[in-house]
Protein backbone atom coordinates (compact mmCIF):
# COMPACT_ATOMS: atom_id res chain seq x y z
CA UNK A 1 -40.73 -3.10 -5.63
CA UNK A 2 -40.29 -6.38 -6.22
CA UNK A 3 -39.01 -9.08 -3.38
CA UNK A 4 -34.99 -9.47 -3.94
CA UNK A 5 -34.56 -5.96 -6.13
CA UNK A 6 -31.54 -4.90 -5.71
CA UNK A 7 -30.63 -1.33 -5.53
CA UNK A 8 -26.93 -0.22 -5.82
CA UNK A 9 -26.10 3.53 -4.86
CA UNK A 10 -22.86 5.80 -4.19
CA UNK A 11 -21.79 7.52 -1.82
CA UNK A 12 -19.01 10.27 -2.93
CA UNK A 13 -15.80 9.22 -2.52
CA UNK A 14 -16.95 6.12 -1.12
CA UNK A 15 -16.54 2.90 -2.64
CA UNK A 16 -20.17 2.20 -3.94
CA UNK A 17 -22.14 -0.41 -1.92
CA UNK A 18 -25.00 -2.50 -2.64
CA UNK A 19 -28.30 -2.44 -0.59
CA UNK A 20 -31.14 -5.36 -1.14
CA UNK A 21 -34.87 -4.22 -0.50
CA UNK A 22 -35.14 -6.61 2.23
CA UNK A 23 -33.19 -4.26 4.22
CA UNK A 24 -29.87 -5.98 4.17
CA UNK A 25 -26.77 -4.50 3.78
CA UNK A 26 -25.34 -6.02 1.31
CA UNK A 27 -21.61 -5.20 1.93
CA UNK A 28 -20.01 -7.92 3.20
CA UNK A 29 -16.32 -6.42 3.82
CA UNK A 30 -14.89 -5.85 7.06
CA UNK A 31 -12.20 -3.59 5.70
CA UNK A 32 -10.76 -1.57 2.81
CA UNK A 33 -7.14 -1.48 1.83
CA UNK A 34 -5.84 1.17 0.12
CA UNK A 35 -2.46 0.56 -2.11
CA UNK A 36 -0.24 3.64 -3.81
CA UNK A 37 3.74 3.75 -4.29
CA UNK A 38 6.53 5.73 -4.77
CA UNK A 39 9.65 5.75 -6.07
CA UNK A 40 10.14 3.43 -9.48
CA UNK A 41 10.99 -0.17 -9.81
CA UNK A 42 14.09 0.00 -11.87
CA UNK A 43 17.49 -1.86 -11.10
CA UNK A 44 19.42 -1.74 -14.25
CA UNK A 45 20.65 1.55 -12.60
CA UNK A 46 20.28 2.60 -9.32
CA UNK A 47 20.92 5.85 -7.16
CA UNK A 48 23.58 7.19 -5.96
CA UNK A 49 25.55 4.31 -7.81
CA UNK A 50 24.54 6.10 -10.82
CA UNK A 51 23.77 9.34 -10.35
CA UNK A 52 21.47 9.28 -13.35
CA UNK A 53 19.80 6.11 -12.45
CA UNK A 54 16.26 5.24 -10.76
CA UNK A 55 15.18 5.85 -7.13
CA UNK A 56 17.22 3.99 -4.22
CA UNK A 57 13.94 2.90 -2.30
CA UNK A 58 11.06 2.20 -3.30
CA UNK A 59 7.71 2.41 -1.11
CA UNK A 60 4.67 0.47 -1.02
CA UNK A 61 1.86 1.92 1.06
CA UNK A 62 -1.62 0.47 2.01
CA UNK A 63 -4.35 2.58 4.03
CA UNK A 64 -6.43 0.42 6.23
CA UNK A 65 -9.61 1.08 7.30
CA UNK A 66 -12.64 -0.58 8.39
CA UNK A 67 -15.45 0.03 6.29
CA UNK A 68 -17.89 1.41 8.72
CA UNK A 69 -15.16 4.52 9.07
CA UNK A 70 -14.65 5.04 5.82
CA UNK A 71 -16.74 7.93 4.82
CA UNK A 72 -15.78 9.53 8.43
CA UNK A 73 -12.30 9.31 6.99
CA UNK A 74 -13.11 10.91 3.65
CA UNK A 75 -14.93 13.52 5.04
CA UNK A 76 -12.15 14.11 7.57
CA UNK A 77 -9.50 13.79 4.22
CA UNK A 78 -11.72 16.38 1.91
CA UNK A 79 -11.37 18.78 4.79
CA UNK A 80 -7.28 18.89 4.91
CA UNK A 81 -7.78 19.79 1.31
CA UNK A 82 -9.16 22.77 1.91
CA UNK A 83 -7.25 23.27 4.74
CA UNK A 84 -4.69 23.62 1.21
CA UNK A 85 -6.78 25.08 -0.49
CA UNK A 86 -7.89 22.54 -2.60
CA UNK A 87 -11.84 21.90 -3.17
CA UNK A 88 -12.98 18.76 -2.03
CA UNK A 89 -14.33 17.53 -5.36
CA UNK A 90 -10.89 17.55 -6.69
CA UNK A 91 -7.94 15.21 -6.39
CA UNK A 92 -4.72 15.77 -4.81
CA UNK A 93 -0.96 14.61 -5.61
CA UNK A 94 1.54 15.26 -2.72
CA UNK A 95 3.94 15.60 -5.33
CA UNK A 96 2.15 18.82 -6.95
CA UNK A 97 1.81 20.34 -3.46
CA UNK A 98 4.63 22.84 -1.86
CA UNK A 99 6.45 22.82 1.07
CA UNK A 100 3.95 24.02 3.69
CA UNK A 101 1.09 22.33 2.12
CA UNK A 102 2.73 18.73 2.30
CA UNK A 103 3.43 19.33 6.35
CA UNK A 104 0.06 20.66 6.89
CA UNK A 105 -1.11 17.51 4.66
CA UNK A 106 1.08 15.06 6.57
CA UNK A 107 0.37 16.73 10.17
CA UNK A 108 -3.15 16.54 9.83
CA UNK A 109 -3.74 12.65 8.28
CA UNK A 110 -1.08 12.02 11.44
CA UNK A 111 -4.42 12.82 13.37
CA UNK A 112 -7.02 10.68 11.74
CA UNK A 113 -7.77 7.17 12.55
CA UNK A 114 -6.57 4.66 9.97
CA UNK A 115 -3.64 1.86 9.87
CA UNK A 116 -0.94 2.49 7.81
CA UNK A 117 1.36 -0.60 6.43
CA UNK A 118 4.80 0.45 4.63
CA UNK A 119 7.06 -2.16 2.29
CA UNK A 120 9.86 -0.15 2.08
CA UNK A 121 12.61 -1.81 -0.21
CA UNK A 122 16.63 -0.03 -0.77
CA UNK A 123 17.31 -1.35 -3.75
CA UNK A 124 20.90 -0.89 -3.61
CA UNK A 125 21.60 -4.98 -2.99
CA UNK A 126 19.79 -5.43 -6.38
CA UNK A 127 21.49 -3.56 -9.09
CA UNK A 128 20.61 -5.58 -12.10
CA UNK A 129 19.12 -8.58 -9.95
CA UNK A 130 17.04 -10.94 -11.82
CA UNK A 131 14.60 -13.85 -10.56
CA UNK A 132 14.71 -16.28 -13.27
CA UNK A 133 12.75 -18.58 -11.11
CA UNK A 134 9.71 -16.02 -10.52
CA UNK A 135 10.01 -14.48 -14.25
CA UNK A 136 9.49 -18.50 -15.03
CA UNK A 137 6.11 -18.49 -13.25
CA UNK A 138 5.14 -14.78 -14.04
CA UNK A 139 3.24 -14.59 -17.88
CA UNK A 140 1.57 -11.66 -19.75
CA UNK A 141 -0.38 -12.10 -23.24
CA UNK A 142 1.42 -9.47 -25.63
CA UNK A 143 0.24 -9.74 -28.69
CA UNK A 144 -1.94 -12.57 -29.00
CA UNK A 145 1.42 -14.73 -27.44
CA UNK A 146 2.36 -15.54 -23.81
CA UNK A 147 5.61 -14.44 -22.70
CA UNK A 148 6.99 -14.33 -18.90
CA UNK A 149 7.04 -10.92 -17.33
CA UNK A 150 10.06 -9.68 -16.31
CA UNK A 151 9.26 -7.01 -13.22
CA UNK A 152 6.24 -7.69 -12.06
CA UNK A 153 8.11 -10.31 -9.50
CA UNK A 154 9.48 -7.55 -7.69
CA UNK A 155 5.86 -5.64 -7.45
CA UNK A 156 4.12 -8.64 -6.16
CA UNK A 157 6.84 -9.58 -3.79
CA UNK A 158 6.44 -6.70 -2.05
CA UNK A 159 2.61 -6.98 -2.37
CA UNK A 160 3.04 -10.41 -0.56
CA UNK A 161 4.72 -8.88 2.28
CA UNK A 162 1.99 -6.15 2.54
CA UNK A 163 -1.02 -8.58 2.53
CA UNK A 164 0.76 -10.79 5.20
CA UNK A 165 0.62 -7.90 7.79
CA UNK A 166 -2.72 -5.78 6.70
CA UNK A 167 -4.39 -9.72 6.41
CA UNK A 168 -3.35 -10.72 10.52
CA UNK A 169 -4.70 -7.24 11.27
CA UNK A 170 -7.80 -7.48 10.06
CA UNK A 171 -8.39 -11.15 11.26
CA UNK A 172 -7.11 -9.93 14.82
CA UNK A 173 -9.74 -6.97 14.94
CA UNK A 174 -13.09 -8.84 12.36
CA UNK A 175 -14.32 -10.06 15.42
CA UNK A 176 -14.29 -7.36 17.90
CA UNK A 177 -15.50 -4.79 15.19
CA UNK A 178 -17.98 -7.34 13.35
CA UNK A 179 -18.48 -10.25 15.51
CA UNK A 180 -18.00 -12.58 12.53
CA UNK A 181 -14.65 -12.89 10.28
CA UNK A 182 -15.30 -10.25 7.45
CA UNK A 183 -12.70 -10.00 4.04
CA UNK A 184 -10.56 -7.30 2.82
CA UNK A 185 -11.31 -5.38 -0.10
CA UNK A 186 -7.90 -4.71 -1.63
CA UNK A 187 -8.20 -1.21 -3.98
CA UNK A 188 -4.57 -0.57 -5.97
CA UNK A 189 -3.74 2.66 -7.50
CA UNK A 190 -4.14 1.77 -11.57
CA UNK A 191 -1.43 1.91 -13.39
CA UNK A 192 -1.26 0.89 -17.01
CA UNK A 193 1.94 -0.86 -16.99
CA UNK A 194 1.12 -3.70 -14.67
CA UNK A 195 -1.50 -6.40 -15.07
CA UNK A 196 -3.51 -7.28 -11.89
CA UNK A 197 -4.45 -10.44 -13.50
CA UNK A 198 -1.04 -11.39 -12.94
CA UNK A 199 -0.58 -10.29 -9.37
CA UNK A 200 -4.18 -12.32 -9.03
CA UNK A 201 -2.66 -16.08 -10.50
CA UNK A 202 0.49 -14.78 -8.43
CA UNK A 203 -1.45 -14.84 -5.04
CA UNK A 204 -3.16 -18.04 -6.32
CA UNK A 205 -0.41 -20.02 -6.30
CA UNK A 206 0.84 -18.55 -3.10
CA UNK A 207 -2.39 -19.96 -1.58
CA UNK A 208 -2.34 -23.32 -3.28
CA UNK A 209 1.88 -23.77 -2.71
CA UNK A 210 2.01 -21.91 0.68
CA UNK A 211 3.14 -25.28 2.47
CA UNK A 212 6.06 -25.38 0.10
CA UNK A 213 9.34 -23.28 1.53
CA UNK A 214 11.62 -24.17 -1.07
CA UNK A 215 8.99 -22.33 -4.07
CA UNK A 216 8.27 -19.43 -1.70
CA UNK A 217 11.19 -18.57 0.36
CA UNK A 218 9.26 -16.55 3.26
CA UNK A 219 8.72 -16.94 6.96
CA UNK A 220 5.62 -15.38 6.90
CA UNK A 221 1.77 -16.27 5.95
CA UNK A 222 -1.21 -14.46 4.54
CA UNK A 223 -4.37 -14.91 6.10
CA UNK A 224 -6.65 -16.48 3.34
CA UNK A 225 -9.41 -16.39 6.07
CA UNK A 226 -10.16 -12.31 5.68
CA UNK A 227 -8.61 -12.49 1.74
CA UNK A 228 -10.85 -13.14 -1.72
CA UNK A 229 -8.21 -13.09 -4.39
CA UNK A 230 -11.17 -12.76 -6.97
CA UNK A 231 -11.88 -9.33 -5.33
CA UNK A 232 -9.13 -7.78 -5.72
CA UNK A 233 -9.85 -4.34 -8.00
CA UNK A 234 -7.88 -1.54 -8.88
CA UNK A 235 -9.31 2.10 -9.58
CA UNK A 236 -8.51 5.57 -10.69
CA UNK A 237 -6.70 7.71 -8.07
CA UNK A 238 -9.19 10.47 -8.47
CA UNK A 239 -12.11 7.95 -8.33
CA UNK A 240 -10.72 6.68 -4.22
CA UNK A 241 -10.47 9.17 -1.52
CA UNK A 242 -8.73 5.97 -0.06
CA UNK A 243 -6.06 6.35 -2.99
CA UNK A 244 -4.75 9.87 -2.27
CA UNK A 245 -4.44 9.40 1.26
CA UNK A 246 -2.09 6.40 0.09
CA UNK A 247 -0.78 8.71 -2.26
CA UNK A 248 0.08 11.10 0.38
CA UNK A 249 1.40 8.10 2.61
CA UNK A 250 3.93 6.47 0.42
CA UNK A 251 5.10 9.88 -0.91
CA UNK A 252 6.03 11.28 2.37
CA UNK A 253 7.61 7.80 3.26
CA UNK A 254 9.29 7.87 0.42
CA UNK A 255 10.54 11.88 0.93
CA UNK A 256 11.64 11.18 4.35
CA UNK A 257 14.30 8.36 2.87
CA UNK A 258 15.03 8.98 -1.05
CA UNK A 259 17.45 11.65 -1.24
CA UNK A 260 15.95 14.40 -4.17
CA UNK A 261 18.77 15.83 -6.74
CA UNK A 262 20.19 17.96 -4.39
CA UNK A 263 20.59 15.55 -1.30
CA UNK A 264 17.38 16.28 1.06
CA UNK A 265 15.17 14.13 2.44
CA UNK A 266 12.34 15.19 5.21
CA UNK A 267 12.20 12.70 8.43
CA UNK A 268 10.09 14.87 9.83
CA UNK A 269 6.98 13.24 7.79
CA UNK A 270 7.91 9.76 8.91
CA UNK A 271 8.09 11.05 12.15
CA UNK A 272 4.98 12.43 12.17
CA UNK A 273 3.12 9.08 10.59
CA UNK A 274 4.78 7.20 12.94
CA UNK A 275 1.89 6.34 15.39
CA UNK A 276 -0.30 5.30 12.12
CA UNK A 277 1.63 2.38 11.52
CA UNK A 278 0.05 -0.56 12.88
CA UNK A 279 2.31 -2.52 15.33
CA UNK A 280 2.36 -5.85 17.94
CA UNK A 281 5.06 -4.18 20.23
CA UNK A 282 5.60 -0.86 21.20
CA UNK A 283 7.01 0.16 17.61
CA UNK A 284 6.06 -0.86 13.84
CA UNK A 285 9.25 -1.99 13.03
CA UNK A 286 9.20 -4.82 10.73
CA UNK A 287 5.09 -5.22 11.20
CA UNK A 288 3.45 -1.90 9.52
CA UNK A 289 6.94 -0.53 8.57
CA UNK A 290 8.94 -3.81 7.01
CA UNK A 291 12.44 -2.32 5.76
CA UNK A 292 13.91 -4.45 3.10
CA UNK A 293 16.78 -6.29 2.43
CA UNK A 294 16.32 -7.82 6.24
CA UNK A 295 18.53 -6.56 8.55
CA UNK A 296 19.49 -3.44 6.40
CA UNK A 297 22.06 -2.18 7.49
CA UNK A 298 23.28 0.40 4.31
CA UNK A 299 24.80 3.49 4.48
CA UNK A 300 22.39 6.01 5.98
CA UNK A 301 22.69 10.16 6.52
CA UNK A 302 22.27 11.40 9.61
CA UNK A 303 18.35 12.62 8.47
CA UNK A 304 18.09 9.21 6.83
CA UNK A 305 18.95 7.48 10.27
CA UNK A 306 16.50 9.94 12.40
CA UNK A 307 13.35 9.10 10.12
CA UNK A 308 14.11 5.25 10.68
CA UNK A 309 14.76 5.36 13.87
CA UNK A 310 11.38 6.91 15.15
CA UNK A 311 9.49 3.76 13.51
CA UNK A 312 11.88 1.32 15.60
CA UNK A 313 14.89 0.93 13.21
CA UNK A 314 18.34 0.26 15.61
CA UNK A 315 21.05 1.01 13.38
């Protein structure tokens, strides 16, 4: 074979790698990041304002873990499916599962070794909100003609705050793990209605106007040191083991806080997922688990209040 061939190869369930002859590894990520939600982003109407309206929250998850774990943690992942009875080879939605299958889902990933960082937002404060400054920036091409985007400010804000906390993680553990400062690979969930190109100029001109507060009104920073905007990708849930376990995660977030039809909600799955949050002090409260509007304080049940509190909410 010829000096410099290049061989690429998969790995099921794995995101695929690439291998030179010379013997190099050729993947140069420290970590993958994982990124599902639930709930929807509507605010024209809004639960239990409107009883017919979209979701109160709505969750953003990302799984991180470093990629020298990651087929451990699909192996470990294919066998809680069949723990379900669901074949290994096949995908799972925690929304298609029942009752006993989703705690023996949620039980088990409580056991695994990955981080897991929630952007939780009630979206009670924002019935009908509009940024006219962001929807000014934000463009699409519909049509052959550019016209500004109208929700994808509220996806990417959350987004923002995601990549601030999974980006200090990784730069706080790329040495220990790696000895050398390694990127992220950041994997969304496809979905058809949003355009990553978007959320890709977005982060650009975060990077290039991060010095200016009065266009980006945020105390926090992402770490551009562990971050390649250009590498951001988004794949087919059935294609990512990765993707269902962030499937699983946000649902499960989102089912211990979003009241269903009938008024239930399950803290016992946030409880449970609580030690996978990543943290700086003894809970994840505002670091892997970020509640928003700051310093919430809306009206919460009494199983709303006991799911919050085990991640470090103080009500």
């Amino acid at each position: 074979m010829a000096s410099g061939t290049t061989i690429s190869w998969h790995l099921p369930n794995v995101p695929s790698q690439t291998w030179s002859s010379r013997g190099a590894i050729g993947m140069r990520y420290g970590f993958y990041l994982f990124i599902d939600e639930a709930g929807d982003e509507g605010l024209e109407r809004i639960r239990p304002i409107a009883p017919d309206g979209s979701s109160e929250y709505f969750v953003m998850c990302g799984v991180l873990v470093r990629t020298t774990k990651y087929a451990e943690l699909a192996q470990s992942f294919n066998s809680i499916k069949l723990k379900v009875g669901i074949a290994p080879t096949d995908q799972i939605h925690f929304r298609d599962l029942n009752q006993a299958q989703k705690s023996t889902v949620i039980s088990s990933l409580a056991n695994l070794k990955f981080g897991l960082v929630a952007i939780v937002s009630n979206k009670r404060n924002m019935l009908r909100y509009r940024n006219l400054r962001c929807e000014a920036k934000n463009f699409e091409v519909a049509r052959g003609r550019i016209r500004p985007l109208r929700y994808n400010w509220f996806y990417n804000g959350l987004f923002r705050y995601l990549l601030e906390r999974a980006s200090a993680e990784c730069k706080k553990w790329t040495y220990p793990a790696f000895g050398e400062v390694r990127p992220i690979q950041v994997i969304f969930s496809r979905r058809k209605e949003l355009s990553y190109s978007q959320t890709k100029a977005y982060l650009f001109k975060l990077k290039t106007e991060r010095h200016s507060r009065s266009y980006f009104n945020n105390k926090g920073q992402i770490d551009w040191s562990v971050v390649d905007i250009f590498d951001i990708d988004s794949r087919k849930h059935k294609d990512e083991i990765g993707l269902q376990i962030a499937d699983c995660a946000a649902s499960a977030i989102f089912r211990s806080l979003d009241e269903s039809w009938f008024g239930n909600v399950t803290p016992q799955y946030l409880q449970l997922l609580r030690n996978r949050f990543i943290r700086l002090n003894a809970t994840p409260w505002d670091y892997g688990f970020k509640l928003l509007p700051d310093n919430f304080r809306g009206p919460l049940s009494d199983e709303q209040r006991q799911g919050l509190t085990s991640v470090g909410y103080k009500p």
